[in-house]
N, C-alpha and C. Protein backbone atom coordinates (compact mmCIF):
# COMPACT_ATOMS: atom_id res chain seq x y z
N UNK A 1 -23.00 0.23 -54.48
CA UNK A 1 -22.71 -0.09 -53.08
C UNK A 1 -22.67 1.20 -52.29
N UNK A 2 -23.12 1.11 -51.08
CA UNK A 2 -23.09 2.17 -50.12
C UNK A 2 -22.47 2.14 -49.13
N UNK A 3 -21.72 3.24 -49.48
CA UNK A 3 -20.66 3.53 -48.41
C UNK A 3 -21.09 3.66 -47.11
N UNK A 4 -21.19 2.95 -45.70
CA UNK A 4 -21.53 3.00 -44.51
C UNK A 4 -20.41 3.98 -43.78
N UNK A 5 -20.42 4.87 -43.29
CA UNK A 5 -19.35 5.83 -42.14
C UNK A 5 -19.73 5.54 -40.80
N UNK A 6 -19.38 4.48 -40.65
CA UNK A 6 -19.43 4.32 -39.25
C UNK A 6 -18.20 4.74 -38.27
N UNK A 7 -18.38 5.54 -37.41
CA UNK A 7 -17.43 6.12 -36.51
C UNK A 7 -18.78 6.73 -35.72
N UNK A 8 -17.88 5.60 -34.25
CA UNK A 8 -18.79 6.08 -32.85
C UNK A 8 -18.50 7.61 -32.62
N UNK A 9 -18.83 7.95 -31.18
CA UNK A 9 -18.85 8.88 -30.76
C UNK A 9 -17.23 9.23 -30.39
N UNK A 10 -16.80 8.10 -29.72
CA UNK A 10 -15.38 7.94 -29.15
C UNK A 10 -14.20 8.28 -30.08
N UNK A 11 -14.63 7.29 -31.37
CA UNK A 11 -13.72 7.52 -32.20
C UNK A 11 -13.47 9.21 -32.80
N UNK A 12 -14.60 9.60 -32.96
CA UNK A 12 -14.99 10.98 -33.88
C UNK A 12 -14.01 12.42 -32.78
N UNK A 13 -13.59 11.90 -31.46
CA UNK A 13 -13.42 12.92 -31.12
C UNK A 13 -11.51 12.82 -31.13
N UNK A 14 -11.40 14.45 -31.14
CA UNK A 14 -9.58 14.73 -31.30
C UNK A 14 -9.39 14.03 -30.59
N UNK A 15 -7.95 13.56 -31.05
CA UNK A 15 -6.80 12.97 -30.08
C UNK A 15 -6.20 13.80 -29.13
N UNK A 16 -6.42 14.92 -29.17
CA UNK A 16 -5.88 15.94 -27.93
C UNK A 16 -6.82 15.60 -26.88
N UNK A 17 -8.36 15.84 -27.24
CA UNK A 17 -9.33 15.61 -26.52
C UNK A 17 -9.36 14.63 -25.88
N UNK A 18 -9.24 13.31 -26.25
CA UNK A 18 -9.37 12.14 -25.69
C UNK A 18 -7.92 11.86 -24.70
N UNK A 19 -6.89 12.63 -24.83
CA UNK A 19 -5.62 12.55 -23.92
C UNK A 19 -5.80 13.48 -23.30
N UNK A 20 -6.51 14.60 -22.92
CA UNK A 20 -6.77 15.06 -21.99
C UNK A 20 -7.60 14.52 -20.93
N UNK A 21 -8.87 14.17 -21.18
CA UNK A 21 -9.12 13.22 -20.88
C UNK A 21 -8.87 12.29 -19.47
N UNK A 22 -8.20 11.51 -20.71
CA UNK A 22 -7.12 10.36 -19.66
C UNK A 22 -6.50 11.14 -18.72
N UNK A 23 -5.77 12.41 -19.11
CA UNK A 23 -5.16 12.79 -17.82
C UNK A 23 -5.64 13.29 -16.74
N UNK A 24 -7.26 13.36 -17.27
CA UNK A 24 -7.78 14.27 -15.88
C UNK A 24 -8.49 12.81 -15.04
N UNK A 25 -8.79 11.70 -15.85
CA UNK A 25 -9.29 10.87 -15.01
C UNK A 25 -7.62 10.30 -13.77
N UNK A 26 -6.27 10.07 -14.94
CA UNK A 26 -5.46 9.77 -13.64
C UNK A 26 -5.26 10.76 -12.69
N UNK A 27 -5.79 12.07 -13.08
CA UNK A 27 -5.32 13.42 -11.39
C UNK A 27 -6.59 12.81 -10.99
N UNK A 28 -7.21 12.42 -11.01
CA UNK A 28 -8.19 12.29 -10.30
C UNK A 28 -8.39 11.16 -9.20
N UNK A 29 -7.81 10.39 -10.05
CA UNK A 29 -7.57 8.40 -9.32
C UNK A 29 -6.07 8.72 -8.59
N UNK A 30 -5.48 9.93 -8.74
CA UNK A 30 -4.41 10.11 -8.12
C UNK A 30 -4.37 10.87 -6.65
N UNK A 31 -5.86 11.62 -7.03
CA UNK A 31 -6.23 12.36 -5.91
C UNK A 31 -7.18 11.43 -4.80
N UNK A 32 -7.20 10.81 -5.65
CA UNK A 32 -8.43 9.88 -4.69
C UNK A 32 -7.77 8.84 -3.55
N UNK A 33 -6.43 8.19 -4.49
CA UNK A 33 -5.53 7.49 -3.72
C UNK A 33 -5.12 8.47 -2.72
N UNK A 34 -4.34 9.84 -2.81
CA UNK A 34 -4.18 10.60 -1.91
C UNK A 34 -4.77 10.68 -0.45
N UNK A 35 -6.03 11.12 -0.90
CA UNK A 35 -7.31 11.01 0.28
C UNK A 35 -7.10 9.71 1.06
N UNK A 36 -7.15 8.40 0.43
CA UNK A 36 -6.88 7.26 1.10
C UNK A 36 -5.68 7.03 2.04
N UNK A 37 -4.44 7.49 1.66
CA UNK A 37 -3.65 7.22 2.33
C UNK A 37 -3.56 8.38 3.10
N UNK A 38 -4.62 9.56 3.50
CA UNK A 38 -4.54 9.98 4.64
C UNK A 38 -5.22 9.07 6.30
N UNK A 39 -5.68 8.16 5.25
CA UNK A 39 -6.72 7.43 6.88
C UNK A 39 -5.98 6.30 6.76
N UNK A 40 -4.90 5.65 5.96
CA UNK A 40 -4.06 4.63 5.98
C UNK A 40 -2.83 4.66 6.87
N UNK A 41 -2.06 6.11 6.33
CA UNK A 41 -1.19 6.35 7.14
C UNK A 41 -1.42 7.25 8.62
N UNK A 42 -2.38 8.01 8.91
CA UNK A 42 -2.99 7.64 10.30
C UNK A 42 -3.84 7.18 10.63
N UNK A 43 -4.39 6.18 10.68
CA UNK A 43 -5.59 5.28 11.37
C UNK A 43 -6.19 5.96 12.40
N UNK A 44 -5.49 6.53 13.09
CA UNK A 44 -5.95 6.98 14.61
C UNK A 44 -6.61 8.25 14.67
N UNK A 45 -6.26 9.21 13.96
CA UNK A 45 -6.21 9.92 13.78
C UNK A 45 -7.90 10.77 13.49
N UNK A 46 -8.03 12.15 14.31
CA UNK A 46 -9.43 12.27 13.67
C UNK A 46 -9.21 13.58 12.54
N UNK A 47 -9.71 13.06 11.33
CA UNK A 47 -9.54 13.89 10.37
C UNK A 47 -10.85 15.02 10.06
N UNK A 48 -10.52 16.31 10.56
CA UNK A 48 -11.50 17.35 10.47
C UNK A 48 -11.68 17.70 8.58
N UNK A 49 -12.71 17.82 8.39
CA UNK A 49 -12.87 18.18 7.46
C UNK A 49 -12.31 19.21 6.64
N UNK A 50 -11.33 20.19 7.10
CA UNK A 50 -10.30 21.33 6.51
C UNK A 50 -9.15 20.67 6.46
N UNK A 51 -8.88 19.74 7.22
CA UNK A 51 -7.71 19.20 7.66
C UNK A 51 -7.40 18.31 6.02
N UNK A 52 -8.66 17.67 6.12
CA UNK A 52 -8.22 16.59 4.37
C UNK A 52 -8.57 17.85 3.21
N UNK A 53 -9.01 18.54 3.31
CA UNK A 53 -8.93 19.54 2.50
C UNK A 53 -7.37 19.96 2.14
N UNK A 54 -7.01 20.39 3.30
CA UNK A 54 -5.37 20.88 3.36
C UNK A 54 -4.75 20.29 2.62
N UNK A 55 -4.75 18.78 3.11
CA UNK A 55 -3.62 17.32 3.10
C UNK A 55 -3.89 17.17 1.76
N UNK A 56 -5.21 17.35 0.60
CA UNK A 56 -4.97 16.99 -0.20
C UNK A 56 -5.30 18.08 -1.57
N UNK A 57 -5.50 18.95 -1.31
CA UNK A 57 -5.94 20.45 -1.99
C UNK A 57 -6.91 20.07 -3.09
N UNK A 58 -8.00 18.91 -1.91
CA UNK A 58 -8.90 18.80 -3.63
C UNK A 58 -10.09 19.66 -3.01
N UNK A 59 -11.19 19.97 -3.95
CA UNK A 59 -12.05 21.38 -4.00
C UNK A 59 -13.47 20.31 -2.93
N UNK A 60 -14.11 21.19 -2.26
CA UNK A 60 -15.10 20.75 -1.39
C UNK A 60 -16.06 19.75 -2.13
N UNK A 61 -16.58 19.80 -3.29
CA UNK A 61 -17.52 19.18 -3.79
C UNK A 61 -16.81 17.34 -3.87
N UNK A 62 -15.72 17.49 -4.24
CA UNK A 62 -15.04 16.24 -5.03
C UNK A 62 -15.07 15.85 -3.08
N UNK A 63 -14.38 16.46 -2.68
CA UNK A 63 -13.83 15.65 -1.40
C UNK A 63 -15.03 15.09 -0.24
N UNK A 64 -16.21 15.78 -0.78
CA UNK A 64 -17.66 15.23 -0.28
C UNK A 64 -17.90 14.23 -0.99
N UNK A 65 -17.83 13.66 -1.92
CA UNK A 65 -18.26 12.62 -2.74
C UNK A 65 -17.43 11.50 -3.01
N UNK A 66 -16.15 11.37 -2.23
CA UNK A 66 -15.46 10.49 -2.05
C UNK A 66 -15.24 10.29 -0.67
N UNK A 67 -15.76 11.15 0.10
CA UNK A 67 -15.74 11.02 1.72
C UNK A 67 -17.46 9.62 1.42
N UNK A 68 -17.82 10.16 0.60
CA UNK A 68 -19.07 9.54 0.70
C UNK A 68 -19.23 7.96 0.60
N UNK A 69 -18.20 7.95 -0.49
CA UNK A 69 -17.96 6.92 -1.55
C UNK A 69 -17.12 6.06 -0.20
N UNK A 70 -16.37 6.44 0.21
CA UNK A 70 -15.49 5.70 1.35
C UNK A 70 -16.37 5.34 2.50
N UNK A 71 -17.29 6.27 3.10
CA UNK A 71 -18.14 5.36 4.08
C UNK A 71 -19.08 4.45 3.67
N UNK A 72 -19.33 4.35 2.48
CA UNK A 72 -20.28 3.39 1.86
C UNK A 72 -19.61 2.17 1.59
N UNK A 73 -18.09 2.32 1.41
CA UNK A 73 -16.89 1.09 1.24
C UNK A 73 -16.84 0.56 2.62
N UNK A 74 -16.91 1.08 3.87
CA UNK A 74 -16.53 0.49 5.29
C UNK A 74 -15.20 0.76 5.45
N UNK A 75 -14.62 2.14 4.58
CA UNK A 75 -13.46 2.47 5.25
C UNK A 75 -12.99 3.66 6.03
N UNK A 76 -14.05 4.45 6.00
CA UNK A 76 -14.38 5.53 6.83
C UNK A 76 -15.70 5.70 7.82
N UNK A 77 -16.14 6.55 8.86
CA UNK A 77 -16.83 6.84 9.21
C UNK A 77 -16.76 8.15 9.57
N UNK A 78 -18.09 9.02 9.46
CA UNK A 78 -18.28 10.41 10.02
C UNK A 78 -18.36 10.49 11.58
N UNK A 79 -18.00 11.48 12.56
CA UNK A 79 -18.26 11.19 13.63
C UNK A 79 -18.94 12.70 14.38
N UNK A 80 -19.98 12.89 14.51
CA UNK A 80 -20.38 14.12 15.28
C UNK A 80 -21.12 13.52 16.53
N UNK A 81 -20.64 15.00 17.29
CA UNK A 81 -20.44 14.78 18.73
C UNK A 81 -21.00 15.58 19.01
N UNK A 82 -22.31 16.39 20.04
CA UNK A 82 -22.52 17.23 20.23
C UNK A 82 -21.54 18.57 20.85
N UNK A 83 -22.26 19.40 20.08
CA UNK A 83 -21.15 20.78 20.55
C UNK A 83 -19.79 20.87 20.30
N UNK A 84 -19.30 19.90 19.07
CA UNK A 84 -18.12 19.41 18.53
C UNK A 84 -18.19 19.38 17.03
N UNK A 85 -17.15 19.86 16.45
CA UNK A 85 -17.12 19.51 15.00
C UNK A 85 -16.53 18.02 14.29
N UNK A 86 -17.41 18.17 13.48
CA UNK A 86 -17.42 16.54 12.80
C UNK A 86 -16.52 16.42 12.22
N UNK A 87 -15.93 14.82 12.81
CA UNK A 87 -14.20 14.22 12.19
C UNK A 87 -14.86 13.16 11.36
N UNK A 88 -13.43 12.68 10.52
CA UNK A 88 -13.51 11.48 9.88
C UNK A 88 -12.50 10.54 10.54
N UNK A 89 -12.97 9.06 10.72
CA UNK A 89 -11.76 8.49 11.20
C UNK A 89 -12.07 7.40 10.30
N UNK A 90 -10.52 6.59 10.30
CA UNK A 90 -10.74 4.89 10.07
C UNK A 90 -11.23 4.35 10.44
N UNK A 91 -11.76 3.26 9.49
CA UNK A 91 -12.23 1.79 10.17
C UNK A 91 -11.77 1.15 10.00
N UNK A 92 -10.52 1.02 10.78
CA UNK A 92 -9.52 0.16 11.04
C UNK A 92 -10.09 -1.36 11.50
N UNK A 93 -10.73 -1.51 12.27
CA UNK A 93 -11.09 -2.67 12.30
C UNK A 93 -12.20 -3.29 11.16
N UNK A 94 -12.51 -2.51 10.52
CA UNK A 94 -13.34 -3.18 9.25
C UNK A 94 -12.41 -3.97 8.50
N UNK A 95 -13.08 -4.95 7.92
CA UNK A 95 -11.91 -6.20 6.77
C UNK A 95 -12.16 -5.36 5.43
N UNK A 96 -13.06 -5.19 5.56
CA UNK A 96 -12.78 -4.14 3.91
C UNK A 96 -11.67 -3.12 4.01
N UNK A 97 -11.41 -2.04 4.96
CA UNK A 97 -10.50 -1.44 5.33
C UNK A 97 -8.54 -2.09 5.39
N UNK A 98 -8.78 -2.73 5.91
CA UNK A 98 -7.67 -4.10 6.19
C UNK A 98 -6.92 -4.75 4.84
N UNK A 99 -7.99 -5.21 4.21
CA UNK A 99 -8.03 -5.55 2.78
C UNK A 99 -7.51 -4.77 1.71
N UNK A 100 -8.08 -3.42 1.88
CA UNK A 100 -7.58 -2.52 1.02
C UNK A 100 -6.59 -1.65 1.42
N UNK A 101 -5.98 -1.41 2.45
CA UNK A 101 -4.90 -1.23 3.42
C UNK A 101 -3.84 -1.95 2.83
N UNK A 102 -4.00 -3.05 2.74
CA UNK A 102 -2.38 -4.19 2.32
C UNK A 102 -2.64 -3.83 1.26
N UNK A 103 -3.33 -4.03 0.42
CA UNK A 103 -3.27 -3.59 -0.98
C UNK A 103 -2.89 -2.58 -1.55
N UNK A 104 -3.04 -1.05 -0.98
CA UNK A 104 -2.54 -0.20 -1.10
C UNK A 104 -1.07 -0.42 -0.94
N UNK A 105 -0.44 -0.77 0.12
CA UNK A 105 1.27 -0.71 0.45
C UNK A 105 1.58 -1.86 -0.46
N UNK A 106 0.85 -2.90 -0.91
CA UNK A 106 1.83 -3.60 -2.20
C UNK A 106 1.97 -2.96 -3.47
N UNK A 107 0.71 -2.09 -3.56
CA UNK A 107 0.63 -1.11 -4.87
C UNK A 107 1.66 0.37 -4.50
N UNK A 108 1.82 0.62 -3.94
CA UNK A 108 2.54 1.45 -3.89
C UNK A 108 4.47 0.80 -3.74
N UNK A 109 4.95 -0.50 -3.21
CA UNK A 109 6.05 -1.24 -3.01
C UNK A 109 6.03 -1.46 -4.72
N UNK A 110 4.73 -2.07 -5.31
CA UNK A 110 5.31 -2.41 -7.15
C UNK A 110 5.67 -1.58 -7.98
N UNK A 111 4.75 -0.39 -7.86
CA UNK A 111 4.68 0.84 -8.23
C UNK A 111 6.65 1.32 -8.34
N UNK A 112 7.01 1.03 -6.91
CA UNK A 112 8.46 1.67 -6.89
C UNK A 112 9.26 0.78 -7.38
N UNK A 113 8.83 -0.59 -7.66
CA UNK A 113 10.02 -1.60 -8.41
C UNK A 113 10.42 -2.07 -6.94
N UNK A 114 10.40 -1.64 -5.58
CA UNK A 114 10.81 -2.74 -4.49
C UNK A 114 10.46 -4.22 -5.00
N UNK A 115 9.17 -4.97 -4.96
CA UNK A 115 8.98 -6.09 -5.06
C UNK A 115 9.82 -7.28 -6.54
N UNK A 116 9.70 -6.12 -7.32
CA UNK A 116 10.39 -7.03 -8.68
C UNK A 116 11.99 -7.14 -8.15
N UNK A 117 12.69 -5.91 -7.73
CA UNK A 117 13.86 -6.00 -7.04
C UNK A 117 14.99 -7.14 -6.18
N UNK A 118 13.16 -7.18 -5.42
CA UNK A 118 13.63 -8.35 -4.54
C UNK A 118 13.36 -9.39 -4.80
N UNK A 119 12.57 -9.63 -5.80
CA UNK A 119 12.08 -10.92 -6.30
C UNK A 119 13.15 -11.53 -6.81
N UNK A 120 14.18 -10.28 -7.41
CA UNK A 120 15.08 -11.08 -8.71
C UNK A 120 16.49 -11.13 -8.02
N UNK A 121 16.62 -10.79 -6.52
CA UNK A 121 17.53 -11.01 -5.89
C UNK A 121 18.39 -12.86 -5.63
N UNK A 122 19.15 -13.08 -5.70
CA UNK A 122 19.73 -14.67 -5.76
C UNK A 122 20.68 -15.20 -3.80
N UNK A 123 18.79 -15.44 -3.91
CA UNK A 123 18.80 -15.70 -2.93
C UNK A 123 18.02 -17.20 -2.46
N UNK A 124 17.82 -17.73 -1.11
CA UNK A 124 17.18 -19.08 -0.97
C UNK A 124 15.95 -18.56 -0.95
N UNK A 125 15.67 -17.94 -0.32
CA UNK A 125 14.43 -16.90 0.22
C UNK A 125 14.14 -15.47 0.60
N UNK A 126 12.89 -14.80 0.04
CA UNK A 126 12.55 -13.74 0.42
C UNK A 126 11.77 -13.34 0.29
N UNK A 127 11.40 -12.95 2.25
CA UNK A 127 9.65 -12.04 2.33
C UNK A 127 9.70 -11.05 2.86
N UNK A 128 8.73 -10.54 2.51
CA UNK A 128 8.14 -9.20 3.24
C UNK A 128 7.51 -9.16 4.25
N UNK A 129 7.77 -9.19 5.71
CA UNK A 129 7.14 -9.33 6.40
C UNK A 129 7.00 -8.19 7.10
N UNK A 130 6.21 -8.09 8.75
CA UNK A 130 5.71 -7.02 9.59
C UNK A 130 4.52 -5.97 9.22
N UNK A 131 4.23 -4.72 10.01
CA UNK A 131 3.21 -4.20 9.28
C UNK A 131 3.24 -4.13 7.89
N UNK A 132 3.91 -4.11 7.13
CA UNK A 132 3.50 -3.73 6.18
C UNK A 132 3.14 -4.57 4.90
N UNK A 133 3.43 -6.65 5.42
CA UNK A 133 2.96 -7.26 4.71
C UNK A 133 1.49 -6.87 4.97
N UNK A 134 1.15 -7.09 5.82
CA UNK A 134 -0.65 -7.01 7.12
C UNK A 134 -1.14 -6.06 6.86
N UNK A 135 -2.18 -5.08 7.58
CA UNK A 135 -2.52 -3.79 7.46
C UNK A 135 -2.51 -2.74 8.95
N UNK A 136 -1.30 -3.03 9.29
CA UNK A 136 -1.34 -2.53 10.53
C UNK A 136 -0.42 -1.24 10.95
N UNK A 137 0.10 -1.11 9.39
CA UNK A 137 1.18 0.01 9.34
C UNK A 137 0.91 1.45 9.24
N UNK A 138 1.94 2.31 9.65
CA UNK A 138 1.37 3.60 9.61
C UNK A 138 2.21 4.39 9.02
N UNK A 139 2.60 5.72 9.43
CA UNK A 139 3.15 6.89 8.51
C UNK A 139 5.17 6.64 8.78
N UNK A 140 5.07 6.00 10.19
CA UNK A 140 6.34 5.91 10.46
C UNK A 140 7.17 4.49 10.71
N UNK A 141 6.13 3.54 9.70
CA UNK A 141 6.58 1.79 9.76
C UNK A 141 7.27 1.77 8.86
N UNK A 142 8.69 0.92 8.87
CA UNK A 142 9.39 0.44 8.37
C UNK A 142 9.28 -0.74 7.41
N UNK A 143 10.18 -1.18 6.05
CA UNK A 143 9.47 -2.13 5.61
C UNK A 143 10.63 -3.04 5.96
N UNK A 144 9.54 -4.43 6.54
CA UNK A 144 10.53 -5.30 7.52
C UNK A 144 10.84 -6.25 5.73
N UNK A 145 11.94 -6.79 5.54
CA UNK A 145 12.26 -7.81 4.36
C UNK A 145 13.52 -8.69 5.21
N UNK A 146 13.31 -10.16 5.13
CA UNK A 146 13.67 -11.19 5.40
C UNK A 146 14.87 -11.64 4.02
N UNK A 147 16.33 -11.89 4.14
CA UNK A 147 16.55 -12.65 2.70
C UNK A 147 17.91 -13.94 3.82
N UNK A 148 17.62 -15.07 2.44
CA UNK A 148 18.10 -15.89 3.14
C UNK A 148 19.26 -16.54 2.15
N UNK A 149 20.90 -16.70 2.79
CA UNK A 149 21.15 -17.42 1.56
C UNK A 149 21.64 -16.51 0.43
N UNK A 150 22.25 -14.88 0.64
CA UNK A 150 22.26 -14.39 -0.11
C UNK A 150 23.44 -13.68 -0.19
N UNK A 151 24.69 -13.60 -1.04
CA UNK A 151 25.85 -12.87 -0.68
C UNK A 151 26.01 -11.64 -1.43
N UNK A 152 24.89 -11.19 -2.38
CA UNK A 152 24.95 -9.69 -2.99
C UNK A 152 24.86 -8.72 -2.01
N UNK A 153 25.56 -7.62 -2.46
CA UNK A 153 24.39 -6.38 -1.78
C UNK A 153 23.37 -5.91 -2.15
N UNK A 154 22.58 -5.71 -1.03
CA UNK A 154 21.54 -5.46 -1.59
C UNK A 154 20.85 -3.91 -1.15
N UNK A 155 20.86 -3.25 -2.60
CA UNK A 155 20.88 -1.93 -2.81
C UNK A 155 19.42 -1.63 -2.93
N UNK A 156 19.28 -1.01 -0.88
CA UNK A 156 17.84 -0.44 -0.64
C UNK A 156 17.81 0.94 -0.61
N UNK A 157 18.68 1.88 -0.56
CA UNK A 157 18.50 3.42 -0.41
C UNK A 157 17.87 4.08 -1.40
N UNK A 158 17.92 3.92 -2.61
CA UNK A 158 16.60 3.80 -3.69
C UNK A 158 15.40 4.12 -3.61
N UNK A 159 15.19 2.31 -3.00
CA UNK A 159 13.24 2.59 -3.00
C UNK A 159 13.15 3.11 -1.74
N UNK A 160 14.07 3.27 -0.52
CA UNK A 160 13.60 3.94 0.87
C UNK A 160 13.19 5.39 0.29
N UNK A 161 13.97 6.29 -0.39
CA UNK A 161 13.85 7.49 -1.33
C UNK A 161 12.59 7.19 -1.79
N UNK A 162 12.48 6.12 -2.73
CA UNK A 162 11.17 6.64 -3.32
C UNK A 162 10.00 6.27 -2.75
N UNK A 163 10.55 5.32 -1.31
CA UNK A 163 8.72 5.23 -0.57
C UNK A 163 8.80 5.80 0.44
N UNK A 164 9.57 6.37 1.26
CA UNK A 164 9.86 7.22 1.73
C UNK A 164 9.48 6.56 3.30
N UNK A 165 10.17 5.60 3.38
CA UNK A 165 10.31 4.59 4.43
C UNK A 165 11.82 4.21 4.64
N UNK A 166 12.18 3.84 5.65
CA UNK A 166 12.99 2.96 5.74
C UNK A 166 12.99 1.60 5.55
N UNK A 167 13.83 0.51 5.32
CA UNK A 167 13.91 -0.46 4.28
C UNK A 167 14.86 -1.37 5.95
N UNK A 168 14.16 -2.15 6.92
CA UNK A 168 14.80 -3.31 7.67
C UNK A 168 15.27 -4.22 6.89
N UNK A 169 16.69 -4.61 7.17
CA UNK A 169 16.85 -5.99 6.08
C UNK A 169 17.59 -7.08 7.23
N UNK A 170 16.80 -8.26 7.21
CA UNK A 170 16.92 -9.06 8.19
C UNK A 170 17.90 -10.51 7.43
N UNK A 171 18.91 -10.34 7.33
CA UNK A 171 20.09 -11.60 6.44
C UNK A 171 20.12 -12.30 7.22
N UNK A 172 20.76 -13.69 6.99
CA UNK A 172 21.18 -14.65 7.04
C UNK A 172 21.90 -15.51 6.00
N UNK A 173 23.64 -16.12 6.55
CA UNK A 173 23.83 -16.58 5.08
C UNK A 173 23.07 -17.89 4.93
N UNK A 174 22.99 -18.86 5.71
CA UNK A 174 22.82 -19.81 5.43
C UNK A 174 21.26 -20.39 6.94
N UNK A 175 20.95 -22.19 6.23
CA UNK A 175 19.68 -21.72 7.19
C UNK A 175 20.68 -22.45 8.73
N UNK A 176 21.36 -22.74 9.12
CA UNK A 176 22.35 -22.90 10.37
C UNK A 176 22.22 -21.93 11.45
N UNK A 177 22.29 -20.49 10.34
CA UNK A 177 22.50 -19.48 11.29
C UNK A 177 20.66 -19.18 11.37
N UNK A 178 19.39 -19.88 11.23
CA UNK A 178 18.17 -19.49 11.89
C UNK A 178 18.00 -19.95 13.01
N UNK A 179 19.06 -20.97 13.56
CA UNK A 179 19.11 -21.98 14.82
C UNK A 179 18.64 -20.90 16.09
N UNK A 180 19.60 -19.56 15.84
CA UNK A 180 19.36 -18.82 17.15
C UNK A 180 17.75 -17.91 17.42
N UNK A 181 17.67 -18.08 15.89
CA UNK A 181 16.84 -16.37 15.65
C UNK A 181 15.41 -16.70 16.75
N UNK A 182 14.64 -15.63 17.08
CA UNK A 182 14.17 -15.40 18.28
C UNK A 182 12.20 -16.37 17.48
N UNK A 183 11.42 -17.09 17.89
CA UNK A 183 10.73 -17.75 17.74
C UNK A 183 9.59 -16.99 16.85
N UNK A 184 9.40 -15.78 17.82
CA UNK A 184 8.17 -14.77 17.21
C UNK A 184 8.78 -13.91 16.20
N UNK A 185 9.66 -13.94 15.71
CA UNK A 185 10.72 -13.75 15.04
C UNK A 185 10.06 -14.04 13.30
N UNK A 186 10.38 -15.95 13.95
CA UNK A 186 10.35 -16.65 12.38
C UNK A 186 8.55 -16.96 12.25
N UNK A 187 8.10 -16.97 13.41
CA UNK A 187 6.70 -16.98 13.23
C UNK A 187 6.48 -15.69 12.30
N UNK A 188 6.63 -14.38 12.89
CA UNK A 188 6.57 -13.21 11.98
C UNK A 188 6.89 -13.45 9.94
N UNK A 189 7.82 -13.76 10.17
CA UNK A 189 8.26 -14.11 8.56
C UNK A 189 7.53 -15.01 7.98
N UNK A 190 7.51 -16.01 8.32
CA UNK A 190 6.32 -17.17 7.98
C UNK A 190 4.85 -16.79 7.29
N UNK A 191 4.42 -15.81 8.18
CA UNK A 191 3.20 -15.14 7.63
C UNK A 191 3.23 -13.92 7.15
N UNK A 192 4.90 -13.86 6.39
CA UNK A 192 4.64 -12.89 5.57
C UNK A 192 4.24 -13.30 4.22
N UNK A 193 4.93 -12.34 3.36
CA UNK A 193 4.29 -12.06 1.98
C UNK A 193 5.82 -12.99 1.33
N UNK A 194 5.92 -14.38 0.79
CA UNK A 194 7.19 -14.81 -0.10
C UNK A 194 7.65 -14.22 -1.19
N UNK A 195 8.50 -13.47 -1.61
CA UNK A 195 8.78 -12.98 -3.13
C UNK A 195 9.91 -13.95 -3.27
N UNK A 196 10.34 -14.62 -2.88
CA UNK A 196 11.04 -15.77 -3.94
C UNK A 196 11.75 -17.12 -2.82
N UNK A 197 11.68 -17.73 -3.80
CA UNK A 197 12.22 -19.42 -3.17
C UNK A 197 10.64 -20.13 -2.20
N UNK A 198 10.80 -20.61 -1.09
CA UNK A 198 9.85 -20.86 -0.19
C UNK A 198 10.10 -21.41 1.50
N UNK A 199 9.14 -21.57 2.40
CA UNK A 199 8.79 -21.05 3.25
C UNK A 199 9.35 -23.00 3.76
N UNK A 200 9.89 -23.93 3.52
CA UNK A 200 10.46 -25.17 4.14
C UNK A 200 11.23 -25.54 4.98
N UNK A 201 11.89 -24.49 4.87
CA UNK A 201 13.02 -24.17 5.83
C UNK A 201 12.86 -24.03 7.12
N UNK A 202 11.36 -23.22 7.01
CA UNK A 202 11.21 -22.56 8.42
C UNK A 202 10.60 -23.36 9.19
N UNK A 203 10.79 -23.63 10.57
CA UNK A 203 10.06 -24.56 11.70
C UNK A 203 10.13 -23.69 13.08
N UNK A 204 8.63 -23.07 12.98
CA UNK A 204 8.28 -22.45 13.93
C UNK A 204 8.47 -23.05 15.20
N UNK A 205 8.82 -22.34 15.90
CA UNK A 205 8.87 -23.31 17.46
C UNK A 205 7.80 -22.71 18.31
N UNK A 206 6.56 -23.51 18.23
CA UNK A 206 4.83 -23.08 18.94
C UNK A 206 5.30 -22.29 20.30
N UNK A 207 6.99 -22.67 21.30
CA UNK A 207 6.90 -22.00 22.44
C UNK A 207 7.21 -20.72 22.36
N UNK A 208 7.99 -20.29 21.58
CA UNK A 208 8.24 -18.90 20.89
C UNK A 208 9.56 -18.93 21.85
């Protein structure tokens, strides 16, 4: 019988090697997120080409090829102007942009344990609402959270630290006391994001 040695390429190489590796692909997906949340957290903003250099100290070649990679996504655009140097801005109004905008601030809210937090809070209800369910938030939005029905405290100074936001917390004990709350209010909450119980309670009033 003949002994077959099969071992790919992958397998054959050190285990140092292959964990290095890995770590240079996460600085990398780490740097890349970086770059992103410079046109996330200012939208408005026109980003000169030294400027994301600065903001994110990655080397000219890489930061051309993900500037690239992003206008080909519909979440950036180049902008030259005659007799002006060329910015990058958002495309804030693009849905791909929008899309990956909310996605980012829920990945970064799970990332910190906010969402499991509040999920496991004992309560009737609780969402995440305002910019930052949506994609409309910026460097200095607050994260709006709704809880209903709930007599713990509830210990936000934490993840404000680690997202480096402030943390709105909008209570109520019971649903009696939503009788007053302001229309565009509960419309707002409604179309947020639910992390626990559900949304029955609420009866929008169309006049606001």
């Amino acid at each position: 019988m003949i002994k077959m040695d099969v071992q790919n390429e992958h397998h054959s190489q050190p285990l140092s090697s292959l964990l290095t590796f890995k770590v240079s692909r996460m600085a990398r997906a780490s740097k890349e997120r970086e770059l992103m949340g410079c046109f996330f957290n200012e939208p408005s903003r026109h980003w000169h080409f030294t400027d994301l250099r600065q903001a994110t100290g990655l080397p000219d070649h890489r930061l051309v090829v993900w500037l690239e990679r992003f206008h080909e996504q519909n979440l950036v655009r180049r902008v030259k102007l005659e007799g002006q140097r060329s910015y990058y801005r958002a495309l804030s109004e693009s849905p791909d942009y929008r899309m990956r905008k909310r996605a980012f601030a829920f990945e970064d809210m799970r990332a910190s344990g906010l969402l499991a937090y509040l999920a496991s809070l004992p309560a009737e209800a609780v969402v995440l609402f305002g910019s930052m369910a949506r994609s409309d938030w910026h460097t200095d939005s607050d994260i709006d959270v709704f809880v209903l029905g709930s007599s713990a405290q509830i210990r936000k100074h934490r993840f404000e630290k680690r997202m480096r936001r402030d943390i709105q917390l909008f209570t109520y004990s019971d649903r009696r006391t939503l009788a007053s709350v302001d229309g565009a209010l509960l419309r707002s909450i409604a179309e947020g994001m639910l992390l626990r119980g559900d949304l029955g309670f609420l009866q929008v009033r169309a006049d606001g």
